[in-house]
PDB file of N, CA and C in Angstrom:
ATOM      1  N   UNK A   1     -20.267  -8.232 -34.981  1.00  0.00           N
ATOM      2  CA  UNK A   1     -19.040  -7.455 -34.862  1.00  0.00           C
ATOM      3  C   UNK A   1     -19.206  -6.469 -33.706  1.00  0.00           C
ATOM      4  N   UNK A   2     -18.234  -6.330 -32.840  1.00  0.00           N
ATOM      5  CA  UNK A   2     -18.127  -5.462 -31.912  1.00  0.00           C
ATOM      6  C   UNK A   2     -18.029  -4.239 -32.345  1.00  0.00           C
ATOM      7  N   UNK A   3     -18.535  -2.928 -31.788  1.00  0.00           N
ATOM      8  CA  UNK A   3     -18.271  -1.618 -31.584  1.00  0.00           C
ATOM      9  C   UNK A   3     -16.943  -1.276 -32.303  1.00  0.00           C
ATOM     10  N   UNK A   4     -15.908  -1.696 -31.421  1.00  0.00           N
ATOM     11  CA  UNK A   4     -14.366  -1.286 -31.577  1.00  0.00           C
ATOM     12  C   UNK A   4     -14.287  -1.890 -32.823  1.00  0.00           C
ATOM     13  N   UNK A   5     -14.694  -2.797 -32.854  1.00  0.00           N
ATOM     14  CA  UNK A   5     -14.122  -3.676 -34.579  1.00  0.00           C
ATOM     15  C   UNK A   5     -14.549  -2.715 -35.409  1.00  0.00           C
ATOM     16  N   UNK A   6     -15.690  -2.821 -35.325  1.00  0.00           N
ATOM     17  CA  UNK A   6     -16.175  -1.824 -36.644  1.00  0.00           C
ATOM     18  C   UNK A   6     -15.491  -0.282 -36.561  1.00  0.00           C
ATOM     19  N   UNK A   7     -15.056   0.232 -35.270  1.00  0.00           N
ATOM     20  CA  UNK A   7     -14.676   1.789 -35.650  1.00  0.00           C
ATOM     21  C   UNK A   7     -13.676   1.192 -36.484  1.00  0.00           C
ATOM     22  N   UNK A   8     -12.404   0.399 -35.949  1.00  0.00           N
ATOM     23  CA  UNK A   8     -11.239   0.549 -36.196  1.00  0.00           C
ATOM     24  C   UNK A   8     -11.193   0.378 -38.076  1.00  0.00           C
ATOM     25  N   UNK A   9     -12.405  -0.824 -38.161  1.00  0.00           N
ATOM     26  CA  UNK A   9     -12.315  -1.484 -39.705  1.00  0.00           C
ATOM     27  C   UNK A   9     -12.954   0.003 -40.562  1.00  0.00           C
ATOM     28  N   UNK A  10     -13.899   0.637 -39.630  1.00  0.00           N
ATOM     29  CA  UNK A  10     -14.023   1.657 -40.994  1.00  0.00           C
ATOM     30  C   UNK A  10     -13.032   2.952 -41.203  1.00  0.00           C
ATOM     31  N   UNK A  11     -12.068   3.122 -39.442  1.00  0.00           N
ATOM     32  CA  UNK A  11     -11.048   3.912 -39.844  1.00  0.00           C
ATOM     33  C   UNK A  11      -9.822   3.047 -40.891  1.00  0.00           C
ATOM     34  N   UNK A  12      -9.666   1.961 -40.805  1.00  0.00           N
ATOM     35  CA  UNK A  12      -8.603   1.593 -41.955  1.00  0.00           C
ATOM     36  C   UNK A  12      -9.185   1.599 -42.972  1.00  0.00           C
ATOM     37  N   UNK A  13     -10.649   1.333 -43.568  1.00  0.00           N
ATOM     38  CA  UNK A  13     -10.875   1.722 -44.905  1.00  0.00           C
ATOM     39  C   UNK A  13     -11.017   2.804 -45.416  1.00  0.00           C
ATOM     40  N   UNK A  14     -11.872   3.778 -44.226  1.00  0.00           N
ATOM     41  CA  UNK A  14     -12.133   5.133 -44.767  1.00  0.00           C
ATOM     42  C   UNK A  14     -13.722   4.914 -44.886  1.00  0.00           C
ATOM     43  N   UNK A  15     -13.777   6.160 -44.283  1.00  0.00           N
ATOM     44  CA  UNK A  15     -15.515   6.927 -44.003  1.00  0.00           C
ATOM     45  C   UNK A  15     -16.105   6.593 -45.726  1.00  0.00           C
ATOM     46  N   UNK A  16     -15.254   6.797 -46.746  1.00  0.00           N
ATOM     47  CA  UNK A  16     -16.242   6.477 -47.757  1.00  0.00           C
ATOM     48  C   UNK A  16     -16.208   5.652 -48.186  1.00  0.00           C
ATOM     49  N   UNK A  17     -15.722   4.420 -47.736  1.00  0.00           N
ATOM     50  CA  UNK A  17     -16.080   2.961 -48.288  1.00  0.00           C
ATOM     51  C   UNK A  17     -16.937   2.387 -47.373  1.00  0.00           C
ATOM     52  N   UNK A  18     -16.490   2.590 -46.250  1.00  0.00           N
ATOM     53  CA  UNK A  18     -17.789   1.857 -45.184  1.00  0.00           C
ATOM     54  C   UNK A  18     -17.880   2.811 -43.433  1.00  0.00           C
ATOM     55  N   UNK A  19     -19.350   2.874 -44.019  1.00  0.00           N
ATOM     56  CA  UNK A  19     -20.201   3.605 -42.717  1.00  0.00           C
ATOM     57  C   UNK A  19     -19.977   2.879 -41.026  1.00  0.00           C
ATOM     58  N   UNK A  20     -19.623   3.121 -39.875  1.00  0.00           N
ATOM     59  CA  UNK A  20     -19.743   2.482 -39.251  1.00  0.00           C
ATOM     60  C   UNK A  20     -20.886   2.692 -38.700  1.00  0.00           C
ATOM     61  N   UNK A  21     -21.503   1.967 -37.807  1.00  0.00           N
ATOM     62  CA  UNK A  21     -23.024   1.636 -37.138  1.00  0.00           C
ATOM     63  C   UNK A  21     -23.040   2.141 -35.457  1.00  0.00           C
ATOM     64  N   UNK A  22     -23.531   3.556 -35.750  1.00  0.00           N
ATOM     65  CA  UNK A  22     -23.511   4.323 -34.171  1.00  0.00           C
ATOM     66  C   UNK A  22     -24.526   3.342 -33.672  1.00  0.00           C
ATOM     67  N   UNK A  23     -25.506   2.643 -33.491  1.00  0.00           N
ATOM     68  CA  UNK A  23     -26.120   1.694 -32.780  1.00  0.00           C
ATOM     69  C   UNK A  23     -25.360   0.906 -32.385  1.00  0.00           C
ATOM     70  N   UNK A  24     -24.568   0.053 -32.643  1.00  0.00           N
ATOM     71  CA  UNK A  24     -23.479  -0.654 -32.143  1.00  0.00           C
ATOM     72  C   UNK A  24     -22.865  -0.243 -30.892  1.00  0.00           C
ATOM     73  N   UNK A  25     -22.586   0.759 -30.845  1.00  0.00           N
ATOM     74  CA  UNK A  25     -21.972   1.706 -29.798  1.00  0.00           C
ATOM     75  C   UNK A  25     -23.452   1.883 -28.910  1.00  0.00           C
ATOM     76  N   UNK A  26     -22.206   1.617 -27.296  1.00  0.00           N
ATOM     77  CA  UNK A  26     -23.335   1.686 -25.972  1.00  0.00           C
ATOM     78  C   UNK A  26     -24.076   2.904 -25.986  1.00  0.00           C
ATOM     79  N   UNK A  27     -25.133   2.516 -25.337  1.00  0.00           N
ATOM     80  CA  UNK A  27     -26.251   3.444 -25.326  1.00  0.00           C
ATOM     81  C   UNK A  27     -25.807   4.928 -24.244  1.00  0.00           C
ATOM     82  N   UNK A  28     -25.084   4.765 -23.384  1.00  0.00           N
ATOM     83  CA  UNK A  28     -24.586   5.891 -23.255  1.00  0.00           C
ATOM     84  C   UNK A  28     -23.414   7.033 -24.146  1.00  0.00           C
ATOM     85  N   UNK A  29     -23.053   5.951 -25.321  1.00  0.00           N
ATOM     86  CA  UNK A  29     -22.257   7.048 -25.880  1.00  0.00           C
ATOM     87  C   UNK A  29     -22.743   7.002 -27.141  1.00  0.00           C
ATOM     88  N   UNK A  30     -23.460   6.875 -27.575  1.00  0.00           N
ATOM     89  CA  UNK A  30     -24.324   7.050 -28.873  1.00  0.00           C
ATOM     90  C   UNK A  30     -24.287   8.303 -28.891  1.00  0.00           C
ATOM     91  N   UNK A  31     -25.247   9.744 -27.706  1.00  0.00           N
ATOM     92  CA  UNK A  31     -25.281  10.519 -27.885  1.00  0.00           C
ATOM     93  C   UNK A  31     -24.391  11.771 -28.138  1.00  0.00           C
ATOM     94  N   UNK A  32     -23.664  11.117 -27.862  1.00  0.00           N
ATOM     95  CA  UNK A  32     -21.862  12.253 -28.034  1.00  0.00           C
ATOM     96  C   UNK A  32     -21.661  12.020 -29.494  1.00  0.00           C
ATOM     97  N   UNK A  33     -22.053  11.105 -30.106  1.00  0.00           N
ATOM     98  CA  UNK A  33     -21.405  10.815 -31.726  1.00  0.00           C
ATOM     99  C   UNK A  33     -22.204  11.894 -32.470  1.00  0.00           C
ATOM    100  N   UNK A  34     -21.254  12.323 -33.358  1.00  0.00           N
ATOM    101  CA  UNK A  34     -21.773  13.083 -34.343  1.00  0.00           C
ATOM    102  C   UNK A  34     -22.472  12.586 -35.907  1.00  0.00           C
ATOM    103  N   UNK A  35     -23.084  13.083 -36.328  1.00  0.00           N
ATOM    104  CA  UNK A  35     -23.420  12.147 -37.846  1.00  0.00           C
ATOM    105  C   UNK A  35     -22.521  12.520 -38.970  1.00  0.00           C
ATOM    106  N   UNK A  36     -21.315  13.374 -38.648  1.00  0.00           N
ATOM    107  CA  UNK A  36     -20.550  13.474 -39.858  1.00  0.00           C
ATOM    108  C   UNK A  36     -19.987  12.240 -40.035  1.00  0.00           C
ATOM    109  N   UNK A  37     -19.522  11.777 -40.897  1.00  0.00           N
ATOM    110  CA  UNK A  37     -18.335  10.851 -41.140  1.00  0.00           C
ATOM    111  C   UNK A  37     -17.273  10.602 -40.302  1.00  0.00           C
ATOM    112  N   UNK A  38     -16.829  11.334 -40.907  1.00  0.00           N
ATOM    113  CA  UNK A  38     -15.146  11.533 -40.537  1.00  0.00           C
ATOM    114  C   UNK A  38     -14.845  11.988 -38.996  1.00  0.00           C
ATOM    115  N   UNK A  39     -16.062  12.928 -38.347  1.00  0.00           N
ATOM    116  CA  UNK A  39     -15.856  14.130 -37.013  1.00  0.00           C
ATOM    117  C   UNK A  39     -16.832  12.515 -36.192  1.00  0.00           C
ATOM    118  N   UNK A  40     -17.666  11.848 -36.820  1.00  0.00           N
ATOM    119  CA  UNK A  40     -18.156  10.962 -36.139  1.00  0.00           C
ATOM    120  C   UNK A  40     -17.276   9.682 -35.519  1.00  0.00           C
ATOM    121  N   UNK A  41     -16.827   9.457 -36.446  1.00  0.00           N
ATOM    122  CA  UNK A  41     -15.474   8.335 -36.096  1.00  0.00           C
ATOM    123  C   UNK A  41     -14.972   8.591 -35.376  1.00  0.00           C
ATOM    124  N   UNK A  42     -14.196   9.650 -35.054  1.00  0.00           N
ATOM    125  CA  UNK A  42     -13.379   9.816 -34.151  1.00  0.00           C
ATOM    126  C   UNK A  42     -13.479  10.232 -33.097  1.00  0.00           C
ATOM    127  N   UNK A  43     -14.763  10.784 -32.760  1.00  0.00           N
ATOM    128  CA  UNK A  43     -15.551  11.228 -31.447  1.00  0.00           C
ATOM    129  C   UNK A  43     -16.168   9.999 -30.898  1.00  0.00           C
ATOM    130  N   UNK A  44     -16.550   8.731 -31.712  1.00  0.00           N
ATOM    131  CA  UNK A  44     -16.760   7.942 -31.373  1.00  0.00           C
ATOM    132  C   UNK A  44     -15.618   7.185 -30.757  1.00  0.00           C
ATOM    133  N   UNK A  45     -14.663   6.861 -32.030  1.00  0.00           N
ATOM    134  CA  UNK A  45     -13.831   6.369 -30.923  1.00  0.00           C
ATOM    135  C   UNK A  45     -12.715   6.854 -30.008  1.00  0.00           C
ATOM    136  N   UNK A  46     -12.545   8.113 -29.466  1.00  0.00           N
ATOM    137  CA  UNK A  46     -12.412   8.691 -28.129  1.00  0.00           C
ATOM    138  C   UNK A  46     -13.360   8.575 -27.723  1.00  0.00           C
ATOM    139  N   UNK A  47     -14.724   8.334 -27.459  1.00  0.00           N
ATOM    140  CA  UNK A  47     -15.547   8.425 -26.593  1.00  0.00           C
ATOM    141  C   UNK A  47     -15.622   7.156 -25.893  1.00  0.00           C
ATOM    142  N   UNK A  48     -15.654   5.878 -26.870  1.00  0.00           N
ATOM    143  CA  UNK A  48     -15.707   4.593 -26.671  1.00  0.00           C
ATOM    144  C   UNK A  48     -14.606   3.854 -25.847  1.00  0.00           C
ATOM    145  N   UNK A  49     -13.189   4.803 -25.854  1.00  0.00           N
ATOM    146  CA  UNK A  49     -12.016   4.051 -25.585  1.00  0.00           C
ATOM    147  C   UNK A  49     -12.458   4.368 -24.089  1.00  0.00           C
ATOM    148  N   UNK A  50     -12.450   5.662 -24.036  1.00  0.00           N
ATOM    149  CA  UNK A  50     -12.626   6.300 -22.583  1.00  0.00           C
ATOM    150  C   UNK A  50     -14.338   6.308 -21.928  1.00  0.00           C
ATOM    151  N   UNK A  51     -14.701   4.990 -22.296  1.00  0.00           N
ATOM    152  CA  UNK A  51     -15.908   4.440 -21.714  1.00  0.00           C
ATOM    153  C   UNK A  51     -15.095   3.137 -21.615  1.00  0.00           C
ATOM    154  N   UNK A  52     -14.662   2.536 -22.096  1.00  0.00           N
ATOM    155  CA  UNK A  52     -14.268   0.908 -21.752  1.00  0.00           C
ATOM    156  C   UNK A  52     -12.805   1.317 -20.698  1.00  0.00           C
ATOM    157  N   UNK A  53     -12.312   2.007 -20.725  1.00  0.00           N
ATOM    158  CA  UNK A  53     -10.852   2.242 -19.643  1.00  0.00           C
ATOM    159  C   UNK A  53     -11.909   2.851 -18.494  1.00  0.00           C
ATOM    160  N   UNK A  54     -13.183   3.720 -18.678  1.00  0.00           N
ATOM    161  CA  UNK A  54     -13.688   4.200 -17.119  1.00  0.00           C
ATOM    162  C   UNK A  54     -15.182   3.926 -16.713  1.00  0.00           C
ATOM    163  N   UNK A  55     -15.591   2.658 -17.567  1.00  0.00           N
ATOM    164  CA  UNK A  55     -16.710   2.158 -17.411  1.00  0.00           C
ATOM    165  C   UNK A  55     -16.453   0.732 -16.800  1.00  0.00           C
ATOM    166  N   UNK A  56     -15.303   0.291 -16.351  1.00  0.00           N
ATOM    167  CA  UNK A  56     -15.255  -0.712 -15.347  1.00  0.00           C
ATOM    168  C   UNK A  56     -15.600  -1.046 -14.023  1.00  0.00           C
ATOM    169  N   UNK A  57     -15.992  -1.878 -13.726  1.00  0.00           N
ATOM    170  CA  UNK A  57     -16.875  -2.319 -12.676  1.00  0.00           C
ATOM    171  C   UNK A  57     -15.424  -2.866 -11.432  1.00  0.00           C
ATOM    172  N   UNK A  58     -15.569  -2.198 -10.679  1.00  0.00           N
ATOM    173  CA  UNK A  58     -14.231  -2.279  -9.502  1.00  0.00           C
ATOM    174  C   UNK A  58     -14.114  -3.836  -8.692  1.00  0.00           C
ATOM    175  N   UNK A  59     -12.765  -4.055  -8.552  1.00  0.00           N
ATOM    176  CA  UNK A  59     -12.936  -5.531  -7.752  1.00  0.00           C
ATOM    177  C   UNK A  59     -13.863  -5.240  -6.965  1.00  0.00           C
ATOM    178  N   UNK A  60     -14.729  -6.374  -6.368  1.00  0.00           N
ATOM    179  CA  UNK A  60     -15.036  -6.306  -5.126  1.00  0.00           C
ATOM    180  C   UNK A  60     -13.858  -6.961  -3.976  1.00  0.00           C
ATOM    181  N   UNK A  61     -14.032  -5.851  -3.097  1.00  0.00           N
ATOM    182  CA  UNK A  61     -13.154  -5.872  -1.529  1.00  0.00           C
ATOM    183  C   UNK A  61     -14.174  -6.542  -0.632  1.00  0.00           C
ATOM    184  N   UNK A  62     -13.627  -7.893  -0.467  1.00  0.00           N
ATOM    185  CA  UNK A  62     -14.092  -8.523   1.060  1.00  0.00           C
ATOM    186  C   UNK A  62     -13.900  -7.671   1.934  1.00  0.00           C
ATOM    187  N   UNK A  63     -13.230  -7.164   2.155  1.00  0.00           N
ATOM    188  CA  UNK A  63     -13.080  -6.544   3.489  1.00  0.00           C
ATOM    189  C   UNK A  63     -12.235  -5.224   3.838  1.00  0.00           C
ATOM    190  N   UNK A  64     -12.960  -4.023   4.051  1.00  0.00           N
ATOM    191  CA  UNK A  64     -11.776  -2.340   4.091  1.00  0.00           C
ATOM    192  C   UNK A  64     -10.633  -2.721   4.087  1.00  0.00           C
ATOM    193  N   UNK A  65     -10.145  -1.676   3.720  1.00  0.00           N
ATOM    194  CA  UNK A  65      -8.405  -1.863   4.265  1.00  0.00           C
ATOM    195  C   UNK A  65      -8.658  -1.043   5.644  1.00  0.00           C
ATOM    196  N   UNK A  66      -7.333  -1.657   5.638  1.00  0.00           N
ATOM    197  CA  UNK A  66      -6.904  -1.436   7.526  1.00  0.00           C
ATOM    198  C   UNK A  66      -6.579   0.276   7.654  1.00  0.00           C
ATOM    199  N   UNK A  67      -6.840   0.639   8.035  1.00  0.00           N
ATOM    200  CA  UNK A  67      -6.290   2.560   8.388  1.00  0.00           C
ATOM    201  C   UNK A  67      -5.376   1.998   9.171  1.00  0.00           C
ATOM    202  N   UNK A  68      -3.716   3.483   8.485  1.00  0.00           N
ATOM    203  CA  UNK A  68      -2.695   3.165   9.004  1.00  0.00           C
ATOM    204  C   UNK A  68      -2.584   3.771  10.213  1.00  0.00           C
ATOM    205  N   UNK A  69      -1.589   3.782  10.940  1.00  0.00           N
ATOM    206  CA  UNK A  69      -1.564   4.482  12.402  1.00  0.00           C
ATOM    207  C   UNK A  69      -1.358   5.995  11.789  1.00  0.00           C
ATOM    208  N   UNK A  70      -1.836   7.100  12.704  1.00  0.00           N
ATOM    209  CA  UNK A  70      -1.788   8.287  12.432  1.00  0.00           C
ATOM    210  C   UNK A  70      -0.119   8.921  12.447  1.00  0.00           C
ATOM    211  N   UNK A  71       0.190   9.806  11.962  1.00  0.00           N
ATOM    212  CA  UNK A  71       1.623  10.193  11.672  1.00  0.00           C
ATOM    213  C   UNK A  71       1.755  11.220  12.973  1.00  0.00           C
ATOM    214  N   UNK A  72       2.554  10.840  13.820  1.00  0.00           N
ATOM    215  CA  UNK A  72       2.729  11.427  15.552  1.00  0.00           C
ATOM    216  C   UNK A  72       4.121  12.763  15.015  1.00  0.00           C
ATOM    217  N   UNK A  73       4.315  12.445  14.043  1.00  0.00           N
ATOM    218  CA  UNK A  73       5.915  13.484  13.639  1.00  0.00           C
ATOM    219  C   UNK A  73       5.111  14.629  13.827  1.00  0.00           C
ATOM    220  N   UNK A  74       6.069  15.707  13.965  1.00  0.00           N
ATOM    221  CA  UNK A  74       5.643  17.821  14.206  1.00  0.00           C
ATOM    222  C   UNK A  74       6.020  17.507  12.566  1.00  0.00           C
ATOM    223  N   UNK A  75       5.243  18.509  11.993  1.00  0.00           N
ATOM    224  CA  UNK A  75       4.905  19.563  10.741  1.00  0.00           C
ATOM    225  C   UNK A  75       6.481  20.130  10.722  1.00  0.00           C
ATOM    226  N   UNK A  76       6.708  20.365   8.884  1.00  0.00           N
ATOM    227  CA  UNK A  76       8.009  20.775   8.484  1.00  0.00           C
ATOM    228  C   UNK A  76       7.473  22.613   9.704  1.00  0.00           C
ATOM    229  N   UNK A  77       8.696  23.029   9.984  1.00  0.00           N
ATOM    230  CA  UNK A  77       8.952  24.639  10.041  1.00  0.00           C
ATOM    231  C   UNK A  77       8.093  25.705   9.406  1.00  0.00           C
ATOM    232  N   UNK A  78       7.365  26.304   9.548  1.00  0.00           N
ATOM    233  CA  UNK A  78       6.887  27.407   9.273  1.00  0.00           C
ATOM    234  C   UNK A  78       8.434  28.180   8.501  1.00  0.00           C
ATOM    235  N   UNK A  79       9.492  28.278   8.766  1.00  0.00           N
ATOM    236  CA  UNK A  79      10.689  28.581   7.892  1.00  0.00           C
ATOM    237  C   UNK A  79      11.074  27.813   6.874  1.00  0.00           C
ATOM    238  N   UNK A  80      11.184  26.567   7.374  1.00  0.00           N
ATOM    239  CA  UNK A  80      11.738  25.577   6.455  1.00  0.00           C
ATOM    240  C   UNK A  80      10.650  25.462   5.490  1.00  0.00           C
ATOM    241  N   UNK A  81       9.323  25.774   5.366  1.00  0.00           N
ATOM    242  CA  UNK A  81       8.444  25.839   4.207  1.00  0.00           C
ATOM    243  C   UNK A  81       8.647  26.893   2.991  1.00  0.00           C
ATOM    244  N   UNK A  82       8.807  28.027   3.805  1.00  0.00           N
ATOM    245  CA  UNK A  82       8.985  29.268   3.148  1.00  0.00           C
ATOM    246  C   UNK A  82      10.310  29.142   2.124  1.00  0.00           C
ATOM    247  N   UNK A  83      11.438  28.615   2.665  1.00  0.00           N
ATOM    248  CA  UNK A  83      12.489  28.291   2.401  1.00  0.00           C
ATOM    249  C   UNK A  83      12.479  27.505   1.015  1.00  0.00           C
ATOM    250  N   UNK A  84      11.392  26.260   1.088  1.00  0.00           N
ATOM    251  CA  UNK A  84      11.030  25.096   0.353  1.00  0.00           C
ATOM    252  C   UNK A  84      11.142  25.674  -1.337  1.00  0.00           C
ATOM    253  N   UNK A  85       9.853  26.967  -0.705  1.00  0.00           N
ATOM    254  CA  UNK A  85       8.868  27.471  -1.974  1.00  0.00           C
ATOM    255  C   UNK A  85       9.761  28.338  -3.154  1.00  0.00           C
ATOM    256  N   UNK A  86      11.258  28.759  -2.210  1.00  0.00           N
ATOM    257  CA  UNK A  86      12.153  29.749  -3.206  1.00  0.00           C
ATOM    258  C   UNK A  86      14.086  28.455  -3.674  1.00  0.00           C
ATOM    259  N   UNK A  87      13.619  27.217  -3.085  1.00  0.00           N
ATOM    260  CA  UNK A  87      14.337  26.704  -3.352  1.00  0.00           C
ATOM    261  C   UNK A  87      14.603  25.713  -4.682  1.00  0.00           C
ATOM    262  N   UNK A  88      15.936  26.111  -4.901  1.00  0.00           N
ATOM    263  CA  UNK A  88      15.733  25.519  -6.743  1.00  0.00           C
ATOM    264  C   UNK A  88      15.765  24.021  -6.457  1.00  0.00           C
ATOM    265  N   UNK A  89      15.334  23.699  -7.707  1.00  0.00           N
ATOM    266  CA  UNK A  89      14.827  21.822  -7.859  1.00  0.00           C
ATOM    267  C   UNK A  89      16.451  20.758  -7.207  1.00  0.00           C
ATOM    268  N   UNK A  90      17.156  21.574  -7.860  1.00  0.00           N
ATOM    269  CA  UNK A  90      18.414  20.569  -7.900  1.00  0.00           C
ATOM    270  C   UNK A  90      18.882  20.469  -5.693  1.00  0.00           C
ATOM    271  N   UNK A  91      18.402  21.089  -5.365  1.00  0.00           N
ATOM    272  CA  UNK A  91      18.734  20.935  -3.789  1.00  0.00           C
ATOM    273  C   UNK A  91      17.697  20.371  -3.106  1.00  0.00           C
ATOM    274  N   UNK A  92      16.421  20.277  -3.311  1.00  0.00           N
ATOM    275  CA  UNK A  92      15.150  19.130  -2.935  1.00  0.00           C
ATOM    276  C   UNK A  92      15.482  18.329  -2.035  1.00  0.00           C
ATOM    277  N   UNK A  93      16.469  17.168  -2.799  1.00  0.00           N
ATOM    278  CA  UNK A  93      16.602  16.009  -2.000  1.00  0.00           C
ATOM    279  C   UNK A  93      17.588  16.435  -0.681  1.00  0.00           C
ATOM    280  N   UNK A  94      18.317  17.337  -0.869  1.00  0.00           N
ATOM    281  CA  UNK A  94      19.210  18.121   0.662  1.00  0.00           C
ATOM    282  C   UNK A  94      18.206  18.341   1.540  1.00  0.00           C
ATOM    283  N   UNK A  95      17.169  19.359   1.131  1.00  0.00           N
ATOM    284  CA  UNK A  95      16.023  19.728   2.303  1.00  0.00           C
ATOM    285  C   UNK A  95      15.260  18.497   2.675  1.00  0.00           C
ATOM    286  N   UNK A  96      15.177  17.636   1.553  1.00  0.00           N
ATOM    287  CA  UNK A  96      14.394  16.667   2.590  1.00  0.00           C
ATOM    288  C   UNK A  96      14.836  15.861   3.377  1.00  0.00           C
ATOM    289  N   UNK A  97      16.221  15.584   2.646  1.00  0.00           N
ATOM    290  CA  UNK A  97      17.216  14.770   3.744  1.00  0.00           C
ATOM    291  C   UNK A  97      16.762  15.550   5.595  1.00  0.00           C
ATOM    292  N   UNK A  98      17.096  16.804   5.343  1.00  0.00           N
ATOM    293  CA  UNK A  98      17.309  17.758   6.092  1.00  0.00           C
ATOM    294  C   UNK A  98      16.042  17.917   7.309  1.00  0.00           C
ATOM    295  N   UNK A  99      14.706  17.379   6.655  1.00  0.00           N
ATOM    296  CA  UNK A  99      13.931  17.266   7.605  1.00  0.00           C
ATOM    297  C   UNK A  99      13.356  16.034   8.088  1.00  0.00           C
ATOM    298  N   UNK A 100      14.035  15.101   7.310  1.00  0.00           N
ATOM    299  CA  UNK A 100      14.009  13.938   8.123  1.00  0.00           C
ATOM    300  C   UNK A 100      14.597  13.628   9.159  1.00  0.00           C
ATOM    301  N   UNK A 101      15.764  14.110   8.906  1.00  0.00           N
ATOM    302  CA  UNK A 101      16.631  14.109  10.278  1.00  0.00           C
ATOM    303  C   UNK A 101      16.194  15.075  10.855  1.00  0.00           C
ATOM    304  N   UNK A 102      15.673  16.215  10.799  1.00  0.00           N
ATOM    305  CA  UNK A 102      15.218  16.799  12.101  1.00  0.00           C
ATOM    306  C   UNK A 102      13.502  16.231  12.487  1.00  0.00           C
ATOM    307  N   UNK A 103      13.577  14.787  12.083  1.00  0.00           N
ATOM    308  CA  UNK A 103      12.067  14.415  12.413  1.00  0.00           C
ATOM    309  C   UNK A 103      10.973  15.029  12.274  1.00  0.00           C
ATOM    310  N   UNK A 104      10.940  15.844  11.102  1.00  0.00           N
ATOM    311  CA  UNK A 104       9.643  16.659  10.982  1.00  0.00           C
ATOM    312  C   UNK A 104       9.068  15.838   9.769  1.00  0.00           C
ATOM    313  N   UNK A 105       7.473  15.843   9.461  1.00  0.00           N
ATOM    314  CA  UNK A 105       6.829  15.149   8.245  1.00  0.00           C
ATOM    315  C   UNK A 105       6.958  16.265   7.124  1.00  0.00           C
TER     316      UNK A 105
END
C-alpha cells in the first residue's frame, strides 16, 4: 500500500481503528510527522501532498528558450506613475489605454 493510501484509509476510519505507518512515508518527510495520532495524520498528509506537487523532477529542455528582443519603448512618466499610485481601480484600463498610445511600457 502506498503512503497516500494508507493516510487517506486511516483518515476515513479514524486514528483509533487503524494506525497509519510513518515509515511508509518518504524519508524526507518522516521527520516533520508527529507521533500523535490525530496532529500526526494530518501533518503528514500536508506534508506528503506538498512533497508530491513540489518534489517533481522538471521536463527536460533540449534546448534554452530563445530570449525575446529587448523592449526599445521609453518608461511610463515619472507623472503618469505618481498619478497610477492615487488612481482608483475602476479607471486602470483608461491609464493604460492611455500609455499605450503614448508608446510608453
Amino acid at each position: 500500500m502506498t503512503a497516500w493510501a494508507d493516510l487517506v484509509s486511516t483518515a476515513l476510519l479514524g486514528t483509533r481503528r487503524r494506525r497509519f505507518d510513518p515509515t511508509a512515508l518518504p524519508a524526507a518527510v518522516r521527520p516533520l510527522v508527529s507521533d500523535e495520532p490525530e496532529t500526526g495524520l494530518l501533518t503528514a498528509a500536508a506534508v506528503l501532498a506538498t512533497y508530491r506537487r513540489a518534489g517533481r523532477v522538471p521536463a527536460r529542455v533540449d534546448a534554452p528558450p530563445v530570449p525575446v528582443a529587448r523592449d526599445e519603448r521609453p518608461l511610463v512618466p515619472p507623472a503618469a506613475r505618481r498619478r497610477l499610485s492615487r488612481l482608483p481601480v475602476d479607471l486602470l484600463p483608461e491609464w493604460l489605454d492611455a500609455v499605450r498610445a503614448g508608446g510608453a511600457a
